[in-house]
PDB file of N, CA and C in Angstrom:
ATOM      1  N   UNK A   1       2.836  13.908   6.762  1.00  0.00           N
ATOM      2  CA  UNK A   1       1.852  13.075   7.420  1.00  0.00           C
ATOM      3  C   UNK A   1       2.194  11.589   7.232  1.00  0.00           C
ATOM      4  N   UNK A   2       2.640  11.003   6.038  1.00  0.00           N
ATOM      5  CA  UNK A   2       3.151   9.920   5.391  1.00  0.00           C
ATOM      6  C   UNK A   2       4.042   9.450   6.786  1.00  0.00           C
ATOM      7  N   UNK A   3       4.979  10.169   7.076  1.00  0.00           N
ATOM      8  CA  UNK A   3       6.428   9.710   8.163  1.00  0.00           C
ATOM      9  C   UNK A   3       5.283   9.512   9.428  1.00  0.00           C
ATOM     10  N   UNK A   4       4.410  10.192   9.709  1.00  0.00           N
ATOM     11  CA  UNK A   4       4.092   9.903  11.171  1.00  0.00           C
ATOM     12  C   UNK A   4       3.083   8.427  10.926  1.00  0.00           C
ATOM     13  N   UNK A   5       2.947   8.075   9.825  1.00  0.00           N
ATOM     14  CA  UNK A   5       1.864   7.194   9.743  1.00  0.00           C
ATOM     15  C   UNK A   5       2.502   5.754   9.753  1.00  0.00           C
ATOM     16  N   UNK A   6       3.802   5.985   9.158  1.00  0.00           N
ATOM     17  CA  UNK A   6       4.557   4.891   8.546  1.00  0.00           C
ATOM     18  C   UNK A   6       4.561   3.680  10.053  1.00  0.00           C
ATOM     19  N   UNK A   7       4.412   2.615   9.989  1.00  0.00           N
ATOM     20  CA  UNK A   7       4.458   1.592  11.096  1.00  0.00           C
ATOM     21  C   UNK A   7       6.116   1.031  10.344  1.00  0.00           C
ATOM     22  N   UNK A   8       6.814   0.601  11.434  1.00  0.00           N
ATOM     23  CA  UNK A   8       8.343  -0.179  10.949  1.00  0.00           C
ATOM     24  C   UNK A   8       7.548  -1.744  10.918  1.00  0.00           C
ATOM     25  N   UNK A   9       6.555  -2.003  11.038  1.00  0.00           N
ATOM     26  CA  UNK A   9       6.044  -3.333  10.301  1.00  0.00           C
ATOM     27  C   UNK A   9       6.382  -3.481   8.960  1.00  0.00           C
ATOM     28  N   UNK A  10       6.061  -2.486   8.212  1.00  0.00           N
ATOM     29  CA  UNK A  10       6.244  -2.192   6.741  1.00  0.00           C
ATOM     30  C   UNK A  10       4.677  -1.848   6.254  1.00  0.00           C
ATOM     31  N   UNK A  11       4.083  -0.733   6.389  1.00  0.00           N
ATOM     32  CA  UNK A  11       2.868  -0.339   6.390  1.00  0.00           C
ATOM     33  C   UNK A  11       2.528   1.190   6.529  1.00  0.00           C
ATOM     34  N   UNK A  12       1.809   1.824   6.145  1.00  0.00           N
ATOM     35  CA  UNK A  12       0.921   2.988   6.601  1.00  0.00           C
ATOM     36  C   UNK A  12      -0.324   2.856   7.723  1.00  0.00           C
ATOM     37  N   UNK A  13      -0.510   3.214   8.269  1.00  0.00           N
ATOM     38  CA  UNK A  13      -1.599   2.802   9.300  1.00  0.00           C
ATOM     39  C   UNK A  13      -2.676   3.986   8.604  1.00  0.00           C
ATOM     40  N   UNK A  14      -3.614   3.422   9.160  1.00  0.00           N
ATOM     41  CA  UNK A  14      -4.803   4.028   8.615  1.00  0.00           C
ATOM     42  C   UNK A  14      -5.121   5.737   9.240  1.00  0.00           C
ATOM     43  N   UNK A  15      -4.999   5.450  10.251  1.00  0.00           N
ATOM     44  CA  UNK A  15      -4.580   7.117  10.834  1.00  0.00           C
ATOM     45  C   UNK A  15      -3.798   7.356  11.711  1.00  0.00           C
ATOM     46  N   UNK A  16      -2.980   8.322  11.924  1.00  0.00           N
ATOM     47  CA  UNK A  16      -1.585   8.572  13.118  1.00  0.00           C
ATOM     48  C   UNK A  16      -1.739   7.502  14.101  1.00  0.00           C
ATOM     49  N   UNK A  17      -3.401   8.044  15.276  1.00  0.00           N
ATOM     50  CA  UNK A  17      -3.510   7.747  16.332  1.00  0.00           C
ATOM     51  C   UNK A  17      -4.248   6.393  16.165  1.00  0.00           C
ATOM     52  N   UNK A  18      -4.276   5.262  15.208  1.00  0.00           N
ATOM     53  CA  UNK A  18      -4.449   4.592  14.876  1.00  0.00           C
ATOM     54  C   UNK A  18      -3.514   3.178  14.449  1.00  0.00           C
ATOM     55  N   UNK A  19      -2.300   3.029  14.929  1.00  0.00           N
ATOM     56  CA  UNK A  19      -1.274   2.438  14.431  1.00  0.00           C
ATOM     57  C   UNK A  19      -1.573   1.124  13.931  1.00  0.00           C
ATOM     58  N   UNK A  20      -2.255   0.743  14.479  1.00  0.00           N
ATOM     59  CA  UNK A  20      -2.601  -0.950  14.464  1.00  0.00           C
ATOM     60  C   UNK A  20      -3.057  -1.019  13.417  1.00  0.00           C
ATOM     61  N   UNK A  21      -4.438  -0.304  12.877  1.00  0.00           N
ATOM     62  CA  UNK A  21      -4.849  -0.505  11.989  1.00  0.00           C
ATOM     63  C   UNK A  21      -4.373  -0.217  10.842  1.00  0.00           C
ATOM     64  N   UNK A  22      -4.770  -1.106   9.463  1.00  0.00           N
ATOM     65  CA  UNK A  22      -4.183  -1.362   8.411  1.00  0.00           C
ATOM     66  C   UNK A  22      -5.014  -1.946   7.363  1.00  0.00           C
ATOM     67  N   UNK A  23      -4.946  -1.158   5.941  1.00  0.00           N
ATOM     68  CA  UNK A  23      -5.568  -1.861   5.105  1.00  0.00           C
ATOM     69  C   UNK A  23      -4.810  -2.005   4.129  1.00  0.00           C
ATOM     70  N   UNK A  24      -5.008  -3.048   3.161  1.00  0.00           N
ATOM     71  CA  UNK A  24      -4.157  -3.132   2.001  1.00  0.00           C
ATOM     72  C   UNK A  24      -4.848  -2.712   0.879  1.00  0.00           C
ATOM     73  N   UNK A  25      -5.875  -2.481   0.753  1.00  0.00           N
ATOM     74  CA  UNK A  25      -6.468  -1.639  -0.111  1.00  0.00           C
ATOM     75  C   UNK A  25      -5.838  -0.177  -0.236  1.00  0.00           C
ATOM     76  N   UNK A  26      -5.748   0.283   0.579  1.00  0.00           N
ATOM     77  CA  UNK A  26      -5.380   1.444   1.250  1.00  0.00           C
ATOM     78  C   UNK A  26      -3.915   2.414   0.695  1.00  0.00           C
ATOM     79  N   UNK A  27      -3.191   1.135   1.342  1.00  0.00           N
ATOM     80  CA  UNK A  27      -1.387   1.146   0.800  1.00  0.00           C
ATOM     81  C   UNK A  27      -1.520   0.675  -0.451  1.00  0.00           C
ATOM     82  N   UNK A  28      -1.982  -0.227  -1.490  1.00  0.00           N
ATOM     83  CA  UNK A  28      -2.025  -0.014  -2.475  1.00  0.00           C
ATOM     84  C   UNK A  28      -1.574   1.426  -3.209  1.00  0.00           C
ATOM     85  N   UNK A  29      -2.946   2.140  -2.653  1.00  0.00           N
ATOM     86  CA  UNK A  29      -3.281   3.084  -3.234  1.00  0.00           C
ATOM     87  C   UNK A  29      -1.944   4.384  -3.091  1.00  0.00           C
ATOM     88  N   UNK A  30      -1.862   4.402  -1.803  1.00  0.00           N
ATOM     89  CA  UNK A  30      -0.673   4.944  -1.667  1.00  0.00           C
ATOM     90  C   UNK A  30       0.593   4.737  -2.073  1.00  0.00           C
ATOM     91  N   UNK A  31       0.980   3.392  -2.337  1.00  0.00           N
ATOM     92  CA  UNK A  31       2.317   3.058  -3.252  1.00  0.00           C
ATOM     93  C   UNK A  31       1.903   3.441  -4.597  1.00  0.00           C
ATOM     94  N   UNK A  32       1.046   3.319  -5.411  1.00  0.00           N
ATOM     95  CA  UNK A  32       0.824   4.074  -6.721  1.00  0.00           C
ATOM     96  C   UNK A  32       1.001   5.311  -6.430  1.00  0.00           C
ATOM     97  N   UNK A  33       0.817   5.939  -5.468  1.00  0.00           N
ATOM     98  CA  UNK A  33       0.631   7.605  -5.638  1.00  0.00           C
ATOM     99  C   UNK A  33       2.504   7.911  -5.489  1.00  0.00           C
ATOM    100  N   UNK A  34       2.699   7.497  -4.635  1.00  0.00           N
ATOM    101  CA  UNK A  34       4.275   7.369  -3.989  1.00  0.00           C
ATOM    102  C   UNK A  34       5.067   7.114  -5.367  1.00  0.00           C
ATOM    103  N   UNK A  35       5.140   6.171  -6.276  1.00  0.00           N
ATOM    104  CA  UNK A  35       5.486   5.680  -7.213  1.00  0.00           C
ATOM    105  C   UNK A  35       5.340   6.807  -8.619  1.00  0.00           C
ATOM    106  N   UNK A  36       4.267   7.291  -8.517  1.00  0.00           N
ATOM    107  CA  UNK A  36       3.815   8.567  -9.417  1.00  0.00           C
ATOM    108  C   UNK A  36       4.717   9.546  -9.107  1.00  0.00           C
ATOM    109  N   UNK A  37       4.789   9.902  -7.920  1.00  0.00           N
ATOM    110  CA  UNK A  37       6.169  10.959  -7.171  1.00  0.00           C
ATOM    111  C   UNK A  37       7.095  10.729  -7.084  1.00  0.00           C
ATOM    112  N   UNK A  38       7.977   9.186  -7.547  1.00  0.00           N
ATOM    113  CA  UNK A  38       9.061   9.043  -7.185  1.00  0.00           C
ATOM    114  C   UNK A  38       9.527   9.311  -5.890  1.00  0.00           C
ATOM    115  N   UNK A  39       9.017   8.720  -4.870  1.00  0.00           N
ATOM    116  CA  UNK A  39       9.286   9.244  -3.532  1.00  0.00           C
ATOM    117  C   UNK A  39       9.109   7.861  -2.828  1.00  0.00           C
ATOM    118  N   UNK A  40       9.724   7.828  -1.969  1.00  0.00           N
ATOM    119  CA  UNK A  40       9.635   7.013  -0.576  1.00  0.00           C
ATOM    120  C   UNK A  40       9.910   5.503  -1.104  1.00  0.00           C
ATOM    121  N   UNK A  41      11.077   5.078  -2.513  1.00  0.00           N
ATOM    122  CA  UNK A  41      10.803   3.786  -3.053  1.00  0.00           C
ATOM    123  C   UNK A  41      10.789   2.649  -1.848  1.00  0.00           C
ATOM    124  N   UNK A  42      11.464   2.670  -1.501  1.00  0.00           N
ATOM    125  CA  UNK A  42      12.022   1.554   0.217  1.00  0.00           C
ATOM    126  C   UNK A  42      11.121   1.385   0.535  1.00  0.00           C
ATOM    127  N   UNK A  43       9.824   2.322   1.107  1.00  0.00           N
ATOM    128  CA  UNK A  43       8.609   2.075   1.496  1.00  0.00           C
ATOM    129  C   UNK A  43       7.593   1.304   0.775  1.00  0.00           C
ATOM    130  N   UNK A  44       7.518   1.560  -0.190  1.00  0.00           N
ATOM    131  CA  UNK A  44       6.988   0.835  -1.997  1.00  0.00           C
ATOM    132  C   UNK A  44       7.340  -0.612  -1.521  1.00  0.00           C
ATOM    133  N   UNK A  45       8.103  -0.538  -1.541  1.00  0.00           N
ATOM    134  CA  UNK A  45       9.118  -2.163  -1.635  1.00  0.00           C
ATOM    135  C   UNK A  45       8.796  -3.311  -0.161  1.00  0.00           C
ATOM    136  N   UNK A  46       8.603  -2.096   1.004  1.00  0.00           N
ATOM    137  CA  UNK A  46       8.407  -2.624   1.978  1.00  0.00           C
ATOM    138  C   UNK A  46       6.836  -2.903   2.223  1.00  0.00           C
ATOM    139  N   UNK A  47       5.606  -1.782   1.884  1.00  0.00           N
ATOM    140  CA  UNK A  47       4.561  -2.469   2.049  1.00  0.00           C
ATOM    141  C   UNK A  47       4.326  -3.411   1.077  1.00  0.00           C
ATOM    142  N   UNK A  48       4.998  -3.176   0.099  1.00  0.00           N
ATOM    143  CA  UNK A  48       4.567  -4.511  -1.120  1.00  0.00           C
ATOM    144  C   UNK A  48       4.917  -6.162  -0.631  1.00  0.00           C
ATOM    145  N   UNK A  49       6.064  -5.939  -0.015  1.00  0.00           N
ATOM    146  CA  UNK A  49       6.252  -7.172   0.507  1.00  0.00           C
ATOM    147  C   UNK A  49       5.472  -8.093   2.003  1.00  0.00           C
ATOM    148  N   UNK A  50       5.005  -6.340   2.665  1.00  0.00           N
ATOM    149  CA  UNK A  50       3.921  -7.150   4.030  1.00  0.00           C
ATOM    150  C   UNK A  50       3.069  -7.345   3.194  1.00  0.00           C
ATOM    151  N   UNK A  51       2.619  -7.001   2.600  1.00  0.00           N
ATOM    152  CA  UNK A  51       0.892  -7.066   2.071  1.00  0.00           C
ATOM    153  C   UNK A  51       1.176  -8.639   1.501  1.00  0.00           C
ATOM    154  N   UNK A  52       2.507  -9.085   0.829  1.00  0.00           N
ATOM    155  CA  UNK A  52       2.171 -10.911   0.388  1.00  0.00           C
ATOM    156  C   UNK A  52       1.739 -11.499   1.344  1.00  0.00           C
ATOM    157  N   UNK A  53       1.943 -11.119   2.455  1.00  0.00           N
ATOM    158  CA  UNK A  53       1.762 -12.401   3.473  1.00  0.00           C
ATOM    159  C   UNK A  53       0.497 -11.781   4.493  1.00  0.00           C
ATOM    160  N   UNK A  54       0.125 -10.901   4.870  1.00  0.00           N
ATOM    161  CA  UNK A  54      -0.343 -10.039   5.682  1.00  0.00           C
ATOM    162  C   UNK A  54      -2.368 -10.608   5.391  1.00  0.00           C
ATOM    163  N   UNK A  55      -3.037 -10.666   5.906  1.00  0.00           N
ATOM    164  CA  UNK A  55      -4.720 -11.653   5.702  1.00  0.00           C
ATOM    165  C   UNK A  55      -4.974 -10.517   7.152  1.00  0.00           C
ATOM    166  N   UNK A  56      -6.245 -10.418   6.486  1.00  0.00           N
ATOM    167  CA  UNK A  56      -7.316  -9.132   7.732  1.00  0.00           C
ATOM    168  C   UNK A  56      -8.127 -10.209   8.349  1.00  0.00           C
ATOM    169  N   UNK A  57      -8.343 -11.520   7.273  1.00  0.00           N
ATOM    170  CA  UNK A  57      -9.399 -12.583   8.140  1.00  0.00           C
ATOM    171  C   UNK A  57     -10.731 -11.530   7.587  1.00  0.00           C
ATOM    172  N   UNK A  58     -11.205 -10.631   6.740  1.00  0.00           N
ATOM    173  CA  UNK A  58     -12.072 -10.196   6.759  1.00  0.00           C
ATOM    174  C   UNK A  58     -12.516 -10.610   5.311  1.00  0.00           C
ATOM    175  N   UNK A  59     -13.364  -9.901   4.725  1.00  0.00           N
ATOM    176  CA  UNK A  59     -14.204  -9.943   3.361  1.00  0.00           C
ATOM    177  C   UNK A  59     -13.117  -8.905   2.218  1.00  0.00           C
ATOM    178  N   UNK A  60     -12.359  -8.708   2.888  1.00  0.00           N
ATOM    179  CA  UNK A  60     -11.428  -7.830   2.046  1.00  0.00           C
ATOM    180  C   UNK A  60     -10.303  -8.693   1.576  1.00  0.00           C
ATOM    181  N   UNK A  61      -9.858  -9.664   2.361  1.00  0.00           N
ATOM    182  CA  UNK A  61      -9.029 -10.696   1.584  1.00  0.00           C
ATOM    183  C   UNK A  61      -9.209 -11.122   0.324  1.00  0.00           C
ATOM    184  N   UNK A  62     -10.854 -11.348  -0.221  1.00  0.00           N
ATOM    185  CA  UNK A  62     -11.331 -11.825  -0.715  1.00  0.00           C
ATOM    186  C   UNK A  62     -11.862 -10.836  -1.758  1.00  0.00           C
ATOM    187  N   UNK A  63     -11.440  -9.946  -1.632  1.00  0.00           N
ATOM    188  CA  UNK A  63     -12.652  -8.733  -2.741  1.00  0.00           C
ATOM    189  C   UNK A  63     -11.356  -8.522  -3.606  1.00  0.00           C
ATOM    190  N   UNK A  64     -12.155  -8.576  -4.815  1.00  0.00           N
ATOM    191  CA  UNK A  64     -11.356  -8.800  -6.216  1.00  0.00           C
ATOM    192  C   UNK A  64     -10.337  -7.503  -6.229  1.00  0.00           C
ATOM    193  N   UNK A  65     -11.282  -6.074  -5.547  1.00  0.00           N
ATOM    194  CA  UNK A  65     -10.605  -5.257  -5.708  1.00  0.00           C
ATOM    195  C   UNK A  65      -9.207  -4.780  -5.192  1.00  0.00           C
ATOM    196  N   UNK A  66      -9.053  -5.469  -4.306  1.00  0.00           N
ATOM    197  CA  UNK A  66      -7.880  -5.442  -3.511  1.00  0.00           C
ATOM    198  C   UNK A  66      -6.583  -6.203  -4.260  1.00  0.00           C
ATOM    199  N   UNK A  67      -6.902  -7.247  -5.262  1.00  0.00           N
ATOM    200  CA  UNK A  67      -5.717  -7.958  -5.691  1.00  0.00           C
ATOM    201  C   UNK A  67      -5.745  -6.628  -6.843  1.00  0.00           C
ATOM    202  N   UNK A  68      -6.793  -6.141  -7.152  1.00  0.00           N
ATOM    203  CA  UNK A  68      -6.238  -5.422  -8.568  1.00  0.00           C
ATOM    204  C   UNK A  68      -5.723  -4.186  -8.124  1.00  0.00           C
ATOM    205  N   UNK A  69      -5.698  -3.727  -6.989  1.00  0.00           N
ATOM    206  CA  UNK A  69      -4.900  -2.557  -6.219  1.00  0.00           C
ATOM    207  C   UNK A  69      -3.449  -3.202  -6.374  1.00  0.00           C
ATOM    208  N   UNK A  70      -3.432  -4.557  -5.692  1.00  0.00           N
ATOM    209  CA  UNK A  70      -1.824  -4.940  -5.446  1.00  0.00           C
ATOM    210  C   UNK A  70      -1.453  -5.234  -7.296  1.00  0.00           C
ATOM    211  N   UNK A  71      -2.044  -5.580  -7.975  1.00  0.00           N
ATOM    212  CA  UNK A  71      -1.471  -5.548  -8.684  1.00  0.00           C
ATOM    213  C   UNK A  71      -0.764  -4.260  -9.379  1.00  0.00           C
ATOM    214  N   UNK A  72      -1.617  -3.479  -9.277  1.00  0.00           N
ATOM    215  CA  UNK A  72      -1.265  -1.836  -9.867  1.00  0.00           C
ATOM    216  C   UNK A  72      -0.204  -1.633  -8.827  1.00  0.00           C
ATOM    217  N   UNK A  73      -0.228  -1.787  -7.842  1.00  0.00           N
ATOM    218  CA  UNK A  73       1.075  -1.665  -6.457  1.00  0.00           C
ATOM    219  C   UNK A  73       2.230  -1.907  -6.888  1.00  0.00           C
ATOM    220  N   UNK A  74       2.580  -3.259  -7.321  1.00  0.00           N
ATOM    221  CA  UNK A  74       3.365  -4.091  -7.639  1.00  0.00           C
ATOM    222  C   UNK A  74       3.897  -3.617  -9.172  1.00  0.00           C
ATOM    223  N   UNK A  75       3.075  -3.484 -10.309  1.00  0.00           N
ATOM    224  CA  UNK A  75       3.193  -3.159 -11.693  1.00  0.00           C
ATOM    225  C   UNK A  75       2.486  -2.238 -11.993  1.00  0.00           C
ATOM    226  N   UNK A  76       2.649  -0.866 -11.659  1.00  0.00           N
ATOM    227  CA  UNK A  76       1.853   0.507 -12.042  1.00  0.00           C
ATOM    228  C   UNK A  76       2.050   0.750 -13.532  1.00  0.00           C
ATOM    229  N   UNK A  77       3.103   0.092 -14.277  1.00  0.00           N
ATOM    230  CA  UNK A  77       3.048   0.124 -16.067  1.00  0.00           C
ATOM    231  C   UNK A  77       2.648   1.556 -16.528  1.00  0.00           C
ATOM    232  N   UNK A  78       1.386   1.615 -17.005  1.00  0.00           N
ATOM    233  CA  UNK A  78       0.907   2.609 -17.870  1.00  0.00           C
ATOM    234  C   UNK A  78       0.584   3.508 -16.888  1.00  0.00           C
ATOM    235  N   UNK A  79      -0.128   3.560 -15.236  1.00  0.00           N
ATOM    236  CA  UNK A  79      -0.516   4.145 -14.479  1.00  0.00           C
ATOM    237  C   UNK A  79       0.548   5.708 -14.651  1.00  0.00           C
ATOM    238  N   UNK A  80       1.853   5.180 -14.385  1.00  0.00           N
ATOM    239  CA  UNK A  80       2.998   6.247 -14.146  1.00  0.00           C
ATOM    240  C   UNK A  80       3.230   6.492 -15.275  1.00  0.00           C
ATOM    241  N   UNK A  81       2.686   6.358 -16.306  1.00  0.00           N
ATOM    242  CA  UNK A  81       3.158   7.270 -18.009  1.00  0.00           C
ATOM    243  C   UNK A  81       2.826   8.400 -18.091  1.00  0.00           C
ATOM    244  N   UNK A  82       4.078   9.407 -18.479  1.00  0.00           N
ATOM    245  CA  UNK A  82       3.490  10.386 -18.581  1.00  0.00           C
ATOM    246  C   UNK A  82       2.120  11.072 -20.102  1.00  0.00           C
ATOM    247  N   UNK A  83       1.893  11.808 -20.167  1.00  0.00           N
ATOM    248  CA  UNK A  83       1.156  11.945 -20.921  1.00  0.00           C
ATOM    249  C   UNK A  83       1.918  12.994 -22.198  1.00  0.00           C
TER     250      UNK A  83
END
């Protein structure tokens, strides 16, 4: 599902038939999971880098929670330890 979602912007879109749309909350979440699997690093690398520059213009730019997604995005540290 991941491959049909993937935009060559450097992104996941929010659903297939949905391309445009995009959250960075979102891909966050999914580069941690991706990162947990060792899978898809290029992609990791690539939404990490739209999301620096990338602004919705919405209330989500601005919500704390979203930088602490990119940060876990960016530096998953302890997230990916195993147990």
């Amino acid at each position: 599902m991941l491959d049909h979602m993937w935009q060559r912007e450097g992104y996941f879109a929010r659903e297939p038939y949905l391309p445009q749309m995009c959250f960075a909350f979102t891909n966050y979440g999914v580069s941690v999971g991706l990162q947990a699997a060792d899978a898809m690093p290029e992609r990791v690398d690539a939404l990490n880098a739209y999301f620096e520059t990338y602004r919705s213009g919405d209330e989500y730019d601005r919500n704390a929670i979203t930088h602490v997604m990119a940060c876990s995005s960016h530096f998953p540290g302890l997230l990916l330890r195993s147990l």
